[in-house]
C-alpha atoms as a PDB file:
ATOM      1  CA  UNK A   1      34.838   9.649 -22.649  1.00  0.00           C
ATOM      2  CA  UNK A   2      35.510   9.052 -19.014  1.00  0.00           C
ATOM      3  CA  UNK A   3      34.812   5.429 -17.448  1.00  0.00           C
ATOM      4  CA  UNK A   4      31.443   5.873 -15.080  1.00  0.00           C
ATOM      5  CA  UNK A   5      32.686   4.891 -11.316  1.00  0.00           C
ATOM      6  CA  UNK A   6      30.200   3.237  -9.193  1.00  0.00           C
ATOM      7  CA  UNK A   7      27.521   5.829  -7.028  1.00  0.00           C
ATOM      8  CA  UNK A   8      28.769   6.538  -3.796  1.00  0.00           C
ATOM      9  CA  UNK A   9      25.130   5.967  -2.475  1.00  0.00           C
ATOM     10  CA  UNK A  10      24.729   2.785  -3.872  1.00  0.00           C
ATOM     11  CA  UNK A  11      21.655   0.486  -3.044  1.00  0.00           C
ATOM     12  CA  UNK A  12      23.173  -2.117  -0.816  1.00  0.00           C
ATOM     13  CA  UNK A  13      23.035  -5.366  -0.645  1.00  0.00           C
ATOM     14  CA  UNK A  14      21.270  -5.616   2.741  1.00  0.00           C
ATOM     15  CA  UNK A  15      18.231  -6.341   4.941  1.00  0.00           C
ATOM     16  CA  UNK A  16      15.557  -4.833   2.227  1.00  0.00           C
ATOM     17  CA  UNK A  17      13.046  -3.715   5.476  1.00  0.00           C
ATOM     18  CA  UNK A  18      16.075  -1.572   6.693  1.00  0.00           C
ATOM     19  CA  UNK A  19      15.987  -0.073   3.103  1.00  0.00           C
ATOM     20  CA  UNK A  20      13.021   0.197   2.859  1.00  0.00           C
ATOM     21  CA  UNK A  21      13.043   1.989   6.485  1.00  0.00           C
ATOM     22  CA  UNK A  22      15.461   4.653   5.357  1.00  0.00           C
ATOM     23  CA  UNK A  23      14.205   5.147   2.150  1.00  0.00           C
ATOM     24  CA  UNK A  24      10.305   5.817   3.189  1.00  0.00           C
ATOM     25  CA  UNK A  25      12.024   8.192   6.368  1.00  0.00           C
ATOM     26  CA  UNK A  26      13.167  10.452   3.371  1.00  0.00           C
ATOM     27  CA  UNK A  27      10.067  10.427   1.854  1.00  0.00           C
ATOM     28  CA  UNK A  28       7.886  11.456   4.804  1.00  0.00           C
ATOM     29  CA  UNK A  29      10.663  14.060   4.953  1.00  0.00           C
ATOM     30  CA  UNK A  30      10.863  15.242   1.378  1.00  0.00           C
ATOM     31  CA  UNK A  31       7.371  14.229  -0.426  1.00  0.00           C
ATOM     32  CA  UNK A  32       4.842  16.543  -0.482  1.00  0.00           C
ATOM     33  CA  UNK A  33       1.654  14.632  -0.615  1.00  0.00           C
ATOM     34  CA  UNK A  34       0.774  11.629   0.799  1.00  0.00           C
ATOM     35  CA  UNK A  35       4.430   9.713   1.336  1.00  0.00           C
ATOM     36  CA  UNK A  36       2.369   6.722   2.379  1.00  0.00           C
ATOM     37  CA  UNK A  37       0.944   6.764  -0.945  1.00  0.00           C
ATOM     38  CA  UNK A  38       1.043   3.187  -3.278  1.00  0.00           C
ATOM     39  CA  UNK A  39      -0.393   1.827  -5.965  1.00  0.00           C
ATOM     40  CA  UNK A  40      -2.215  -1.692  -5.282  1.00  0.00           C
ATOM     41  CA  UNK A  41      -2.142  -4.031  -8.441  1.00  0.00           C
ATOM     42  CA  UNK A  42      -4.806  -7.467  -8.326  1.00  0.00           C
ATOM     43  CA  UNK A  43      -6.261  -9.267 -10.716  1.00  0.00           C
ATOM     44  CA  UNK A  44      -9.760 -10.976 -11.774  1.00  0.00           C
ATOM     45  CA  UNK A  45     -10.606 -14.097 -11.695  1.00  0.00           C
ATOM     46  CA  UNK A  46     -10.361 -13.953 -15.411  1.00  0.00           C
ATOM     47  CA  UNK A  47      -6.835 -12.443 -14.924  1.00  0.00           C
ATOM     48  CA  UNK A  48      -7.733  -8.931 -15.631  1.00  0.00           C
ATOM     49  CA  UNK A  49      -5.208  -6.503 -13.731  1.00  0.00           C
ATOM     50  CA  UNK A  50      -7.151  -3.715 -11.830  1.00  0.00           C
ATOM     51  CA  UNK A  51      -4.945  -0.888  -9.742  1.00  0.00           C
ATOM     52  CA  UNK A  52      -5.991   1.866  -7.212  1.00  0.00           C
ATOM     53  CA  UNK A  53      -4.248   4.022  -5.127  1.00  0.00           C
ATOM     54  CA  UNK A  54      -3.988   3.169  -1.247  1.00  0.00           C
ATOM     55  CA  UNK A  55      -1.982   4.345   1.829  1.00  0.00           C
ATOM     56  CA  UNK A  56       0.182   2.445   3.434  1.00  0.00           C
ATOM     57  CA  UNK A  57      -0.771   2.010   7.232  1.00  0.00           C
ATOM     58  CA  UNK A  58       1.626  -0.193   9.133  1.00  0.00           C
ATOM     59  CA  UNK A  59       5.060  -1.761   7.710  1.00  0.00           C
ATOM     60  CA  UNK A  60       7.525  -4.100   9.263  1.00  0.00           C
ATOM     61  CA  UNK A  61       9.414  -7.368   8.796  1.00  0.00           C
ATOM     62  CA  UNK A  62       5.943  -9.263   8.914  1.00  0.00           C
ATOM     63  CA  UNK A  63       4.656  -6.594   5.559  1.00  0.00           C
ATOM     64  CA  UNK A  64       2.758  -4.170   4.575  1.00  0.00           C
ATOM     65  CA  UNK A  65      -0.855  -3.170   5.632  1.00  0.00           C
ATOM     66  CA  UNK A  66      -3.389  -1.497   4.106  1.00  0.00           C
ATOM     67  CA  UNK A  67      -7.113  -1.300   5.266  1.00  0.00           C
ATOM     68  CA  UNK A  68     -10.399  -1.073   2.994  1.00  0.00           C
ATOM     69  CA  UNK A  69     -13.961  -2.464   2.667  1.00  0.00           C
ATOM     70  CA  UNK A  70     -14.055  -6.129   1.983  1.00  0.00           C
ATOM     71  CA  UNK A  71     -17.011  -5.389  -0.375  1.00  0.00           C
ATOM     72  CA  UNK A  72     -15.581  -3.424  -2.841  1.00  0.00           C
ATOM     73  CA  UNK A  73     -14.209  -4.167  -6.159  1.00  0.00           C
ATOM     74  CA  UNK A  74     -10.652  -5.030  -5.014  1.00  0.00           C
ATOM     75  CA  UNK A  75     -11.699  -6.323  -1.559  1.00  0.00           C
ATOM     76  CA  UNK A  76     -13.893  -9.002  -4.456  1.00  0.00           C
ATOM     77  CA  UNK A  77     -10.626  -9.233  -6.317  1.00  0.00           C
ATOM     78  CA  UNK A  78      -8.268 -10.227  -3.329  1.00  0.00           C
ATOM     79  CA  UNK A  79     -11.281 -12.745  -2.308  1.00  0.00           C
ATOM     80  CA  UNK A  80     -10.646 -14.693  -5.243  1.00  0.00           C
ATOM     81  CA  UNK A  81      -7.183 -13.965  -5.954  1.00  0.00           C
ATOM     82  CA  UNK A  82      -4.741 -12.915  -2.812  1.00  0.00           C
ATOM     83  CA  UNK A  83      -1.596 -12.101  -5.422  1.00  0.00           C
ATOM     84  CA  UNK A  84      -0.814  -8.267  -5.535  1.00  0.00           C
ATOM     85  CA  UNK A  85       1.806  -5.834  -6.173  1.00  0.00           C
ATOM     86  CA  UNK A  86       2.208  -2.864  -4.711  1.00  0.00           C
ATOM     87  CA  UNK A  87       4.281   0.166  -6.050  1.00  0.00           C
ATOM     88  CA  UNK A  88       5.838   3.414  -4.106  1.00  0.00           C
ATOM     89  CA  UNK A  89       7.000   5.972  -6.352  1.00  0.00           C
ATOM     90  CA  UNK A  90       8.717   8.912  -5.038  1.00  0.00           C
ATOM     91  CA  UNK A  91       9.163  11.503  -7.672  1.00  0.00           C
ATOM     92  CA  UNK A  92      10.745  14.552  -4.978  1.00  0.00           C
ATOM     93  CA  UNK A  93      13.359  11.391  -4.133  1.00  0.00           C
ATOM     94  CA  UNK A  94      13.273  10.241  -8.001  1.00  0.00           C
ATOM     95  CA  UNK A  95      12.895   7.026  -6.204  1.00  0.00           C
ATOM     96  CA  UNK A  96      10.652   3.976  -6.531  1.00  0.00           C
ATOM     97  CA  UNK A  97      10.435   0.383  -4.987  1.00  0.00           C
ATOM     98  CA  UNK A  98       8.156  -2.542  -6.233  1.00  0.00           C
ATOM     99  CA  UNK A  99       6.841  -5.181  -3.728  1.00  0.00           C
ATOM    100  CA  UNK A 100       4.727  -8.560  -4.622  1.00  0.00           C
ATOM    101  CA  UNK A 101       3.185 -11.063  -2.276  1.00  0.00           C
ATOM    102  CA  UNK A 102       0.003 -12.497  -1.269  1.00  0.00           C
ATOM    103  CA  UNK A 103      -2.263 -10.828   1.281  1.00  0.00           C
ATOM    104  CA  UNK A 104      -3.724 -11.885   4.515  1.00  0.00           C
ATOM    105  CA  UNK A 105      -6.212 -10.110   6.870  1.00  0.00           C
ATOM    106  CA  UNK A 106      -4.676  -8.432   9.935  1.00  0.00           C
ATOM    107  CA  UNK A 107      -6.585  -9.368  13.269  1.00  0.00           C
ATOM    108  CA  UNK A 108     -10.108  -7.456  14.369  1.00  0.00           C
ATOM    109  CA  UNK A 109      -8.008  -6.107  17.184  1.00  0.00           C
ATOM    110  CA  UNK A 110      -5.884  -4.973  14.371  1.00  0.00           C
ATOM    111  CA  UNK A 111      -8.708  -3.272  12.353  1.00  0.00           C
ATOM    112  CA  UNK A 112     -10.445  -1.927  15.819  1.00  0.00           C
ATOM    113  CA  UNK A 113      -7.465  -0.425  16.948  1.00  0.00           C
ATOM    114  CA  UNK A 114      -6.727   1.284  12.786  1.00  0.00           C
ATOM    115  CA  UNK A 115     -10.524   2.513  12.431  1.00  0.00           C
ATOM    116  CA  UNK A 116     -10.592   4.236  16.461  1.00  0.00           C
ATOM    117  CA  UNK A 117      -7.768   6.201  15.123  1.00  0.00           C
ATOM    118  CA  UNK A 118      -9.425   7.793  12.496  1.00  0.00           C
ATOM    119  CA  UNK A 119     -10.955  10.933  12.181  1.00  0.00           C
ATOM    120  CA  UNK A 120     -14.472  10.954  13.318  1.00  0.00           C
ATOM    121  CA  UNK A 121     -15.404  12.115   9.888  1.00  0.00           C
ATOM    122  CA  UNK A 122     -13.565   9.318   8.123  1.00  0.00           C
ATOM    123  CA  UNK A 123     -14.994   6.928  10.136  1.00  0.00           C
ATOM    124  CA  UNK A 124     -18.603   8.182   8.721  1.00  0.00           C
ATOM    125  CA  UNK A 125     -17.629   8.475   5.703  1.00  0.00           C
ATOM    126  CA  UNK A 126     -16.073   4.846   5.710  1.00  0.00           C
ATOM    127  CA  UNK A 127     -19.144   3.010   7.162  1.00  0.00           C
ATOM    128  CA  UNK A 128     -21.924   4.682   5.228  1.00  0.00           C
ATOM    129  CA  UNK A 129     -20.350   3.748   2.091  1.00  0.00           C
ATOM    130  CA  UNK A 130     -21.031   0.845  -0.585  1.00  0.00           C
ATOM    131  CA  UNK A 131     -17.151   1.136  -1.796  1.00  0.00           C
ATOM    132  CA  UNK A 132     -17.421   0.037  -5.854  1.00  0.00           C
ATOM    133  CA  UNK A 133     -21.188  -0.094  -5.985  1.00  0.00           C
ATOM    134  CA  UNK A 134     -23.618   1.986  -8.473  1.00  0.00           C
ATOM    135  CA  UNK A 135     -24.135   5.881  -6.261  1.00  0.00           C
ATOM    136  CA  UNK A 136     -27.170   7.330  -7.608  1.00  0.00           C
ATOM    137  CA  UNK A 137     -26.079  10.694  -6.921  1.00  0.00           C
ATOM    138  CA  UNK A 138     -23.303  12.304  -4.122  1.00  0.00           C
ATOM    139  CA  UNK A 139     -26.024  13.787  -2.406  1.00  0.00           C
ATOM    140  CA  UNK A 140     -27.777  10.069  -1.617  1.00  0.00           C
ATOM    141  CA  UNK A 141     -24.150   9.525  -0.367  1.00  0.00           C
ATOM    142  CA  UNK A 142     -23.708  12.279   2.022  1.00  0.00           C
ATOM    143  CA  UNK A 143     -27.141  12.311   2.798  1.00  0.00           C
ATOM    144  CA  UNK A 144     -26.419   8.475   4.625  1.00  0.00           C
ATOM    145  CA  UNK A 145     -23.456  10.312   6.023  1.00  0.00           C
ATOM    146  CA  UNK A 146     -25.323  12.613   7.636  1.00  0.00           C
ATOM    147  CA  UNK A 147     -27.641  10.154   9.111  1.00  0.00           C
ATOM    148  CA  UNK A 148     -25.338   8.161  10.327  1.00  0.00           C
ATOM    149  CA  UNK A 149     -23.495  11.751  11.839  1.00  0.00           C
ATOM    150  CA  UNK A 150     -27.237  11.869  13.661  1.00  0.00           C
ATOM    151  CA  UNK A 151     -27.331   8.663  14.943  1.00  0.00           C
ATOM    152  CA  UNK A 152     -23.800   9.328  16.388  1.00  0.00           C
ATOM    153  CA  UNK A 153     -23.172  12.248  16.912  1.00  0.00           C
ATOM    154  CA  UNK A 154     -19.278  12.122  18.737  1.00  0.00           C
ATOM    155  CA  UNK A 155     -18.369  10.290  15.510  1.00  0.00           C
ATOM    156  CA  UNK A 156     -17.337   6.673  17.103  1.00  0.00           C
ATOM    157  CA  UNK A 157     -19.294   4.460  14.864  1.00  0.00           C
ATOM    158  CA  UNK A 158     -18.624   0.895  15.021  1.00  0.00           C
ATOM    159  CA  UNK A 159     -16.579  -0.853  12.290  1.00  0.00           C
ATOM    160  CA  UNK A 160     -18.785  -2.348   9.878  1.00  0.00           C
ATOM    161  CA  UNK A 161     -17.677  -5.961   9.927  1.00  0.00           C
ATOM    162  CA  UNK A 162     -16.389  -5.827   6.285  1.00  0.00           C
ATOM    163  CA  UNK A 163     -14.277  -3.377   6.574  1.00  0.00           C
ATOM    164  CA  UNK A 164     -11.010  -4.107   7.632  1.00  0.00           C
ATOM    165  CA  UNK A 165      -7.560  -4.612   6.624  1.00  0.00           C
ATOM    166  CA  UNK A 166      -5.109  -6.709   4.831  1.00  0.00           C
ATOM    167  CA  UNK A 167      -0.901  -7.499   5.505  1.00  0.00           C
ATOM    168  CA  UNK A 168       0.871  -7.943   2.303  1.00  0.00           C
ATOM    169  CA  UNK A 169       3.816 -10.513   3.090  1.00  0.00           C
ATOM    170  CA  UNK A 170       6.663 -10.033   0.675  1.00  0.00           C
ATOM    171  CA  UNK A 171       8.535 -12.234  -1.595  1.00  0.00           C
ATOM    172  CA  UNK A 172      10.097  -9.670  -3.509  1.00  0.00           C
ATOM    173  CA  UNK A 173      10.921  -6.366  -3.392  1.00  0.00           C
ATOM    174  CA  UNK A 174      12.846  -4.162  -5.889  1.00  0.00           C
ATOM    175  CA  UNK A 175      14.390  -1.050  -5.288  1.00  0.00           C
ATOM    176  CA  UNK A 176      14.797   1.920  -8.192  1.00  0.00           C
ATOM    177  CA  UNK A 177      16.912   5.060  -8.031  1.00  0.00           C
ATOM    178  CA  UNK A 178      17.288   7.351 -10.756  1.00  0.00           C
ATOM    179  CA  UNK A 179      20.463   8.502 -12.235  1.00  0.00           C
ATOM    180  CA  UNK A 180      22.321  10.756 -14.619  1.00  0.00           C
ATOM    181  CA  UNK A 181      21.492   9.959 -18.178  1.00  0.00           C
ATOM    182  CA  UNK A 182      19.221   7.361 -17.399  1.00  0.00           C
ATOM    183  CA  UNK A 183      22.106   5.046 -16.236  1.00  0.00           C
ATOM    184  CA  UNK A 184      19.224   3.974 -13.366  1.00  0.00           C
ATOM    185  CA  UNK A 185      19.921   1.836 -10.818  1.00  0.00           C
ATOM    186  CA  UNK A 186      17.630  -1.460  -9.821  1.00  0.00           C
ATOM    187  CA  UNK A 187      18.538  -4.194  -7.326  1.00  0.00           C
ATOM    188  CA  UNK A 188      15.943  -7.289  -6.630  1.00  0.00           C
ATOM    189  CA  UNK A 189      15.706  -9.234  -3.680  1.00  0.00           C
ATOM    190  CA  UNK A 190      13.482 -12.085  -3.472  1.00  0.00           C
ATOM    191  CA  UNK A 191      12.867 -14.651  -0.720  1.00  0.00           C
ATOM    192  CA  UNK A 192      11.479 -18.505  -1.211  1.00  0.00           C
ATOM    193  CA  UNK A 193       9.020 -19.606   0.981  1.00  0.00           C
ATOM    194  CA  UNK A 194      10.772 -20.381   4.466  1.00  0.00           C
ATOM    195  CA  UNK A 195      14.066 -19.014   2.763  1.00  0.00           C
ATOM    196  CA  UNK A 196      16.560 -16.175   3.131  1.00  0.00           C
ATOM    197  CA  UNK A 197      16.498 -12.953   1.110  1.00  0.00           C
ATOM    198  CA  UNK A 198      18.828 -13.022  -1.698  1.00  0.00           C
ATOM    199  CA  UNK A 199      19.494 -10.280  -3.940  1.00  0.00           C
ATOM    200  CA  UNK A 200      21.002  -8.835  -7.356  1.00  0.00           C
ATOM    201  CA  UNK A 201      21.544  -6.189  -9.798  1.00  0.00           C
ATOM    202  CA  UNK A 202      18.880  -5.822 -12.712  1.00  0.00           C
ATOM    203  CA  UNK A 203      19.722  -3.821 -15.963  1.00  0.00           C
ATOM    204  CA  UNK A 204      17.728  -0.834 -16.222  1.00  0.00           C
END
């Protein structure tokens, strides 16, 4: 049998933002729905994990931001527990990376700035609803909608004051790449608090 020789495109042992730059350039490239897409893992106070789907709305050296209602069921769950991970998985790339950290809320200007750039529509739809809580039917919901629609009627509602966003800050992120005969490839960086990134090669 021949001896395997190492991938030519190799995850490197680099900055992980810059990787994580060029890898989530491909996917707005190559994925077909939602490349912004990622899966948001917390916990309850009773350690019971609980994961959603959310889009990814601003990324950089300082994290990863994602905005929601502070009333809802995770926005409860982040209240009493800031610990998450977050998971990107790019099947058209055959890609995925991992990322956990604790969460902080970005600024109001922050969340002003995210919900003005909304659709109208969204915007609606975001402040007339009770995110997690009992709906008695959809039409009670988009009857509230349409209220609100009437009460403004170029779509600029405010932002309700618990809806805003949070800014997960890293302290480890692993990058997955499939292969050939499921000889996968996984590398692991982590970061102490007030430390350096460090990484290394994990069996798959």
């Amino acid at each position: 049998m021949a001896t395997q020789t190492p991938d030519s495109d190799a995850i490197p042992d680099r900055d992980p933002f810059a990787i994580f730059e060029a890898w989530f350039a491909e996917a707005q490239a190559r994925e077909l729905n939602d490349p912004n897409a990622m899966a948001l893992a917390t916990a309850t106070p009773g350690a019971l994990p609980s994961v959603r789907m959310v889009l990814l709305k601003g990324h950089g050296p300082d994290g990863f931001v994602f905005y929601t209602n502070f009333e809802s069921r995770k926005g409860g769950e982040l209240a009493a527990n800031p610990e998450v991970a977050l998971l990107f998985h790019w099947k058209s790339l055959r890609r995925q990376i991992r990322i956990e950290g604790a969460v902080t809320e970005v600024t109001p200007a922050e969340a002003d700035a995210y919900f003005a750039s909304r659709h109208p529509q969204s915007r609606l739809g975001s402040a007339a609803s009770d995110q997690s809580r009992p709906l008695p039917s959809r039409e009670a919901y988009l009857a509230r909608v349409d209220a609100l629609s009437a009460e403004y009627p170029d779509g600029n509602v405010p932002r309700p004051a618990h809806w805003s966003g949070y800014r997960v800050t890293p302290r480890a992120i692993e990058f997955w790449q499939d292969r050939s005969f499921r000889l996968h490839e996984r590398r692991r960086f982590v970061r102490p608090e007030g430390g350096l990134w460090s990484s290394s090669l994990l069996y798959p």
